[in-house]
C-alpha atoms as a PDB file:
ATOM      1  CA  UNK A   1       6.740 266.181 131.666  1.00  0.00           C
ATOM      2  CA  UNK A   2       8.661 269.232 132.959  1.00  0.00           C
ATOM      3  CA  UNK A   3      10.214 269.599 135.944  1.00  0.00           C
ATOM      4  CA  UNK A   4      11.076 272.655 138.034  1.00  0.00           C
ATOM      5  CA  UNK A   5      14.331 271.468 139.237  1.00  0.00           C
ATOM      6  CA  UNK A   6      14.387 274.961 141.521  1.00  0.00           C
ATOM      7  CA  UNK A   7      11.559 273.725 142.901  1.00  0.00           C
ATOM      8  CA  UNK A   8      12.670 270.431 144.455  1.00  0.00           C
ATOM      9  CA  UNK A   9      13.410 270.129 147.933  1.00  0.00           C
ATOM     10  CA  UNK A  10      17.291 269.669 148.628  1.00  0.00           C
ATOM     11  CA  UNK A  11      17.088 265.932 149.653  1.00  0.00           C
ATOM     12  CA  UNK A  12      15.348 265.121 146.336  1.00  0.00           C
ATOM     13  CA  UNK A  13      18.359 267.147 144.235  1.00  0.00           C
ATOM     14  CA  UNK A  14      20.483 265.298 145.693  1.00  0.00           C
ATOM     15  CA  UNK A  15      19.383 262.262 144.746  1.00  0.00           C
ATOM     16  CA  UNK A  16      19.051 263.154 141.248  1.00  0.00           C
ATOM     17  CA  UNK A  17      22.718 264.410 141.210  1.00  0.00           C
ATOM     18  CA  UNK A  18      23.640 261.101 142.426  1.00  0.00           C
ATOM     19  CA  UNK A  19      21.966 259.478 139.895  1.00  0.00           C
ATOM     20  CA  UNK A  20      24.138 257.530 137.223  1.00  0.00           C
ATOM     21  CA  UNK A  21      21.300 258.147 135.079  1.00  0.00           C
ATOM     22  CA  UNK A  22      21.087 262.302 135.321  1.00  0.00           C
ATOM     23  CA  UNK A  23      21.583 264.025 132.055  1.00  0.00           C
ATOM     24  CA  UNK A  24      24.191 266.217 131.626  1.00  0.00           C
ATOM     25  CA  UNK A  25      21.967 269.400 131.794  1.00  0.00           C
ATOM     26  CA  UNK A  26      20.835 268.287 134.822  1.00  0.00           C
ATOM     27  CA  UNK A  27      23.860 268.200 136.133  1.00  0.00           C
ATOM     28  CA  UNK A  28      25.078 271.380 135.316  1.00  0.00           C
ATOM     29  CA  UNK A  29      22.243 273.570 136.724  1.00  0.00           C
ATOM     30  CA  UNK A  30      22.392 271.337 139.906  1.00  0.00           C
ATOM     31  CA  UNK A  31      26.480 272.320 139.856  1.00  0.00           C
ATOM     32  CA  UNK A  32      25.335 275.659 140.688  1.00  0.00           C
ATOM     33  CA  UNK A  33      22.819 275.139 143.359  1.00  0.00           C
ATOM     34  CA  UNK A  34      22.875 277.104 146.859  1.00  0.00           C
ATOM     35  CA  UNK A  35      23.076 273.614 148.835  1.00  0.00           C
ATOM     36  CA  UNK A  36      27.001 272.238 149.046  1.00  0.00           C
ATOM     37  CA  UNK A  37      25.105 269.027 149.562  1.00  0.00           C
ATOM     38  CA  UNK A  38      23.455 268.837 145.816  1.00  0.00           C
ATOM     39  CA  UNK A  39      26.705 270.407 144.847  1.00  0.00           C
ATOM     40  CA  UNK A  40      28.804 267.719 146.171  1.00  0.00           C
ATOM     41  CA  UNK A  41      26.772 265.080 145.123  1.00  0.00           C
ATOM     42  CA  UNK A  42      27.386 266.246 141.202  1.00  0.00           C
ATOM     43  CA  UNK A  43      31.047 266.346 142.018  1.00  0.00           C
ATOM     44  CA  UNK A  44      31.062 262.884 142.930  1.00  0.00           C
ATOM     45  CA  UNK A  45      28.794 262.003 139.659  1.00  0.00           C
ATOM     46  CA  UNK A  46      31.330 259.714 137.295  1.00  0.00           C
ATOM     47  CA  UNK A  47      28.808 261.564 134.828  1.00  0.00           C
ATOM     48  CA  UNK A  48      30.253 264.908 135.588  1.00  0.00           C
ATOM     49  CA  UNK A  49      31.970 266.430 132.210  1.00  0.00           C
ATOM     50  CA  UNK A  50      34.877 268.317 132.790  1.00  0.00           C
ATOM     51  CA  UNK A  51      33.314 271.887 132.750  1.00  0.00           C
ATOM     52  CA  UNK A  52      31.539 271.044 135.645  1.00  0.00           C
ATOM     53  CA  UNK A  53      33.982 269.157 137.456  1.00  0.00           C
ATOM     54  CA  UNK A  54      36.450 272.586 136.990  1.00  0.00           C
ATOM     55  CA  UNK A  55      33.892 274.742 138.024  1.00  0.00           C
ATOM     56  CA  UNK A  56      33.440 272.470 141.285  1.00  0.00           C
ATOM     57  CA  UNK A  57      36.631 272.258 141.687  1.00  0.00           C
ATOM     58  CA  UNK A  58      36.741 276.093 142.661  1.00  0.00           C
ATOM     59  CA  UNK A  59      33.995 275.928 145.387  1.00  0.00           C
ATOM     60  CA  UNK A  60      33.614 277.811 148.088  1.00  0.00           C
ATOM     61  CA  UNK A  61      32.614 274.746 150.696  1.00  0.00           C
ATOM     62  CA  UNK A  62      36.429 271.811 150.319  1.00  0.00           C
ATOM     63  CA  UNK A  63      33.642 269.497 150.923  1.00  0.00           C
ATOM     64  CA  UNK A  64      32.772 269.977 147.300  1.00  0.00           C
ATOM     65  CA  UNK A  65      36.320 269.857 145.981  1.00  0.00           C
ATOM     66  CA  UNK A  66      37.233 267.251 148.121  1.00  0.00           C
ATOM     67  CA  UNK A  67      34.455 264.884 146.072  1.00  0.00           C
ATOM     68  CA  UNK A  68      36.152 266.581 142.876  1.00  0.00           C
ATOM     69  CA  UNK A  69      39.232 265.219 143.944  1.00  0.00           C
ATOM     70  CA  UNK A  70      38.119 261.724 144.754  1.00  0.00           C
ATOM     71  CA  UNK A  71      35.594 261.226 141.498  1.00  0.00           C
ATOM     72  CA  UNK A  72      37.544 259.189 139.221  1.00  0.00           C
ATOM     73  CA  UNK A  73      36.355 261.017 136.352  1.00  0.00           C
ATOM     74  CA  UNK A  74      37.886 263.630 137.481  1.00  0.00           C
ATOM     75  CA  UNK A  75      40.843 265.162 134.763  1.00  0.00           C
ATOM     76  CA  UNK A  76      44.837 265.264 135.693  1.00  0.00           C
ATOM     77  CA  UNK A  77      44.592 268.919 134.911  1.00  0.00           C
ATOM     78  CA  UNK A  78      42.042 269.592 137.592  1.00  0.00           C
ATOM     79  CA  UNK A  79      43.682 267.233 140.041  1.00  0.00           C
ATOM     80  CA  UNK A  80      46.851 268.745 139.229  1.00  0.00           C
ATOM     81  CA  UNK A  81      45.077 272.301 140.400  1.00  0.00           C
ATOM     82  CA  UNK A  82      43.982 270.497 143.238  1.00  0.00           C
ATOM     83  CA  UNK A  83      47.211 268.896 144.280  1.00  0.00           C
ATOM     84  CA  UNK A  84      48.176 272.730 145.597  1.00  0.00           C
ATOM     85  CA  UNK A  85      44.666 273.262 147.522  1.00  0.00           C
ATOM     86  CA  UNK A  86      45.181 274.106 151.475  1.00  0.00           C
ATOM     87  CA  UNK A  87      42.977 271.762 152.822  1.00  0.00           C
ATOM     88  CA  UNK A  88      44.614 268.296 153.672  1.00  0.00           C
ATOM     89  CA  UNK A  89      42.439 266.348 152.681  1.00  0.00           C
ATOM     90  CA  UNK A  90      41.705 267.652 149.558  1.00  0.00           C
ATOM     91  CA  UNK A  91      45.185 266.939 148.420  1.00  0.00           C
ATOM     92  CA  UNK A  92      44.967 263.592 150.378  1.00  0.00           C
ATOM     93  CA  UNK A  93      42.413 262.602 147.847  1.00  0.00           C
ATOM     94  CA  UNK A  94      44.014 263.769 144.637  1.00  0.00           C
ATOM     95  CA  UNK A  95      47.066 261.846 146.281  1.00  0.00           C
ATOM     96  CA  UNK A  96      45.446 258.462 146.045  1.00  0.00           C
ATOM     97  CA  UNK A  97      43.379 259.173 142.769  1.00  0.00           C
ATOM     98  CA  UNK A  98      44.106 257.280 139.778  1.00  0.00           C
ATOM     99  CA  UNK A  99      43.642 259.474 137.534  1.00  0.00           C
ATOM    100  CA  UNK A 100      46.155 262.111 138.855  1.00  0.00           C
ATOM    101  CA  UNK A 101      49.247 262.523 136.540  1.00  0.00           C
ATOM    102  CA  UNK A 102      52.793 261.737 137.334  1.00  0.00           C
ATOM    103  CA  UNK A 103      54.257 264.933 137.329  1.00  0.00           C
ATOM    104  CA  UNK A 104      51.576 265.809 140.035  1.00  0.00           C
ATOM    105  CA  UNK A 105      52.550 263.142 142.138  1.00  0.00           C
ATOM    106  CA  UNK A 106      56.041 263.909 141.753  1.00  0.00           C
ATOM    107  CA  UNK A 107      54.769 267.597 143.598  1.00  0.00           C
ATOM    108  CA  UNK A 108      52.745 265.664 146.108  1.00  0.00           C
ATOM    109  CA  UNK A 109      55.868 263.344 146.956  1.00  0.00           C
ATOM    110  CA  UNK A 110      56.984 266.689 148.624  1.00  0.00           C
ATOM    111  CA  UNK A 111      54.216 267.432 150.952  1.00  0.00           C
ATOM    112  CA  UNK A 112      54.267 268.237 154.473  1.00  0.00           C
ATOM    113  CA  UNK A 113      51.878 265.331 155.487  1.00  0.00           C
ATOM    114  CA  UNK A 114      53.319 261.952 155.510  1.00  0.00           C
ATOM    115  CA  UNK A 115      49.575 260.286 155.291  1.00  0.00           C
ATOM    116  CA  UNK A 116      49.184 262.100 152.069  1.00  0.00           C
ATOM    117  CA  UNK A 117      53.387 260.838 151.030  1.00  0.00           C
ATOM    118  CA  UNK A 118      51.868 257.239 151.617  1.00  0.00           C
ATOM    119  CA  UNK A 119      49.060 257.832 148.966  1.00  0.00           C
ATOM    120  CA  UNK A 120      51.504 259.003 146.536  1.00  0.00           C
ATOM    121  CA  UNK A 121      53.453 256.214 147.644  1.00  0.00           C
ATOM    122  CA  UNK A 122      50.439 253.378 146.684  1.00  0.00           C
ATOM    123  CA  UNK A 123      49.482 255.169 143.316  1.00  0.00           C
ATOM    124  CA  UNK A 124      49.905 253.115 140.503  1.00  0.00           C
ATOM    125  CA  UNK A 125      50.926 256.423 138.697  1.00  0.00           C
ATOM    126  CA  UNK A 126      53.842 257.506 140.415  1.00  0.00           C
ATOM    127  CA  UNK A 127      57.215 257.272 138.447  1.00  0.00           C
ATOM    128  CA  UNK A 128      60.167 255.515 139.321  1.00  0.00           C
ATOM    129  CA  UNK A 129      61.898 258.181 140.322  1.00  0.00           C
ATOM    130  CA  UNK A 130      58.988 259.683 142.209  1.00  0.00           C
ATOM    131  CA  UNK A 131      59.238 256.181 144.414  1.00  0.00           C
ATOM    132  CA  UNK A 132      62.936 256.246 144.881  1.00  0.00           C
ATOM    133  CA  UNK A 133      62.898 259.649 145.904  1.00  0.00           C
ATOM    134  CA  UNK A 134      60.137 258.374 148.921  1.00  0.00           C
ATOM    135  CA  UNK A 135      62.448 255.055 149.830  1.00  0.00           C
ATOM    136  CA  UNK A 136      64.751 257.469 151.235  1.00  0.00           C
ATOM    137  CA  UNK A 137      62.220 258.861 153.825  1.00  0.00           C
ATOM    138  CA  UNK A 138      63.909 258.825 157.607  1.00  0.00           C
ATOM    139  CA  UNK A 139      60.683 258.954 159.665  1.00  0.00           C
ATOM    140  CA  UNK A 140      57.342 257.207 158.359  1.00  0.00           C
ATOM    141  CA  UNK A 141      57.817 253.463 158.126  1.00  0.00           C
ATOM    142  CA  UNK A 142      54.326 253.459 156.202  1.00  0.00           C
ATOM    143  CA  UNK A 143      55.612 255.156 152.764  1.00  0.00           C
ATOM    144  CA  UNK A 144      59.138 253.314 152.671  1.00  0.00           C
ATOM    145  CA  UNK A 145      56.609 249.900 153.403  1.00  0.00           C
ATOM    146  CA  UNK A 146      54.381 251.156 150.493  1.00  0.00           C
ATOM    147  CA  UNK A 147      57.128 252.078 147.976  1.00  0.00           C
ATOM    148  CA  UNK A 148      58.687 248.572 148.433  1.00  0.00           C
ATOM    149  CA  UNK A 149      55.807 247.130 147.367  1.00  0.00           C
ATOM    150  CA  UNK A 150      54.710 249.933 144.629  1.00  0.00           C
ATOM    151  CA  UNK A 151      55.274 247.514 140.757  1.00  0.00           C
ATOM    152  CA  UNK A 152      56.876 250.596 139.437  1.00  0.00           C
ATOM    153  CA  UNK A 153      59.944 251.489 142.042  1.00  0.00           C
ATOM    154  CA  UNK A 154      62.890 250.253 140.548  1.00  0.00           C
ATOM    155  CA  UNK A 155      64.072 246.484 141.025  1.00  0.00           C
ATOM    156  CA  UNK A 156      66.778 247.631 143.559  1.00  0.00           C
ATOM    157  CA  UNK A 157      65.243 250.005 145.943  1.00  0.00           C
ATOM    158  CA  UNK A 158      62.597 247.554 146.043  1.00  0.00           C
ATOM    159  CA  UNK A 159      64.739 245.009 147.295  1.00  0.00           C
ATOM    160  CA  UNK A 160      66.533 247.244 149.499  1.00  0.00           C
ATOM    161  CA  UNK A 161      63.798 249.002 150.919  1.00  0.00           C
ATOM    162  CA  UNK A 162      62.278 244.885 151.600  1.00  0.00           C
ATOM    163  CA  UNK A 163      65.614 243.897 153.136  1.00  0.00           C
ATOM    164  CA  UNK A 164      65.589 246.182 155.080  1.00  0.00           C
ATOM    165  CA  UNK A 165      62.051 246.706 156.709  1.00  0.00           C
ATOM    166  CA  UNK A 166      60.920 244.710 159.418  1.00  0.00           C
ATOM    167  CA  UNK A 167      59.926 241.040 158.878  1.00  0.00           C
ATOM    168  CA  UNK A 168      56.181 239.825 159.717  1.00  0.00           C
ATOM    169  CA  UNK A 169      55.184 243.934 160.163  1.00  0.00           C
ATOM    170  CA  UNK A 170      52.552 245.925 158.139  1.00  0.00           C
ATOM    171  CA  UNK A 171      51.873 249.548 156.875  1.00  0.00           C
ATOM    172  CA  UNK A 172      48.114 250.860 157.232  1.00  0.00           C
ATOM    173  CA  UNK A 173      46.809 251.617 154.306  1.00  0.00           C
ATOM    174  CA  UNK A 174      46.333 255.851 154.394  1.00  0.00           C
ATOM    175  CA  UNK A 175      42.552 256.767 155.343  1.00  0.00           C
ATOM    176  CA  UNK A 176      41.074 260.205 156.406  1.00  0.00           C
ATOM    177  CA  UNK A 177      40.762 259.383 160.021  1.00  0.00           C
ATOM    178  CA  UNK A 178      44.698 258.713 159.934  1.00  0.00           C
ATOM    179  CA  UNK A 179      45.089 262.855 158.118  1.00  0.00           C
ATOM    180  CA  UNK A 180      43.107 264.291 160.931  1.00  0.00           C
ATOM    181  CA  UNK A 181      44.640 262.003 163.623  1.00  0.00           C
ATOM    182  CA  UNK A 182      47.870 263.125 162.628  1.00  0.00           C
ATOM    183  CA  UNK A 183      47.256 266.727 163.782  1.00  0.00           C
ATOM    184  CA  UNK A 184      45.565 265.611 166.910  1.00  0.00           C
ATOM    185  CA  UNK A 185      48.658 263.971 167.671  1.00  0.00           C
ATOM    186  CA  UNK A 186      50.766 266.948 166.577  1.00  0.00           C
ATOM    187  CA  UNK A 187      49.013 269.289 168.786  1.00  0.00           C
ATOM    188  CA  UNK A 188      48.624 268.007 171.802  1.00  0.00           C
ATOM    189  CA  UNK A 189      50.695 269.763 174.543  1.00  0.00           C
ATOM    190  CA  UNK A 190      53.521 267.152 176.359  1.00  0.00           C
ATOM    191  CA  UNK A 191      55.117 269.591 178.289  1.00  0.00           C
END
């Protein structure tokens, strides 16, 4: 039985790119579908090869990317191209991803956002150096928390950075709603 896949209504393509069970073909013609709905749902697929994935990973809608980023299938290389998108939370994603190399959390370690520091921070990936580099932060309690309890920052910052913290406190754990609170907070007018 053959299917016109064109044919489908957009709910239906959707599903099918969700579907752990789609075949690779499938996949790819519903990568290049008009709807940034299908789209996104292939770029969340853990089925997604790599083509595909880089190909999504270029997409007009960050919606799209921003599943690229998060799909743990997704490559170092692409993350790494990923890690330098404009869009917050697309880097906020590749940030906590565990597939994202070392050397590109080493470039995130630098970013503006300190919600996206605090991912980079958590990620099991991130070198010692990388985490030492982030004890020394002056402002955001959150990433010096989350390096001091990181297995991979070195034996003494570790116990530095927990001697010196505040007993009985806790970091959040980074989400979205705490990248786009962020700005709200940064905007608003106090004068």
């Amino acid at each position: 039985m053959n299917i016109d896949l064109s044919k489908l209504e957009e709910g239906v393509k959707g599903a099918i790119a969700s579907s752990a069970f789609v075949q690779t073909e499938v996949l790819e013609f519903l990568s290049k579908d008009k709807s940034s709905f299908v789209r996104a749902n292939v770029a969340a697929n853990l089925n997604a090869t790599d083509a595909i994935l880089e190909i999504l990973s270029k997409d007009k809608e960050s919606y799209v990317r921003e599943k690229v980023a998060k799909n743990p299938a997704t490559s170092g290389k692409i993350l790494d191209y990923l890690s330098k998108d404009e869009v917050d939370s697309i880097r906020f994603e590749v940030a906590r991803n565990e597939s994202t190399l070392s050397e590109t959390l080493a470039y995130l370690s630098c970013d503006e956002h300190p919600v996206i520091r605090r991912n980079v921070a958590i990620n099991k990936n991130t070198l010692p150096d990388t985490l030492a580099l982030l004890g020394t932060e002056q402002y955001d309690f959150g990433i010096k928390y989350f390096v001091a309890y990181n297995e991979n920052t070195p034996k003494e910052v570790r116990e530095y950075l927990r001697n010196s913290l505040p007993q009985n406190t806790w970091a959040s754990t980074p989400t979205i709603e705490m990248l786009h609170n962020y700005y709200d907070y940064e905007d608003d007018d106090w004068d």
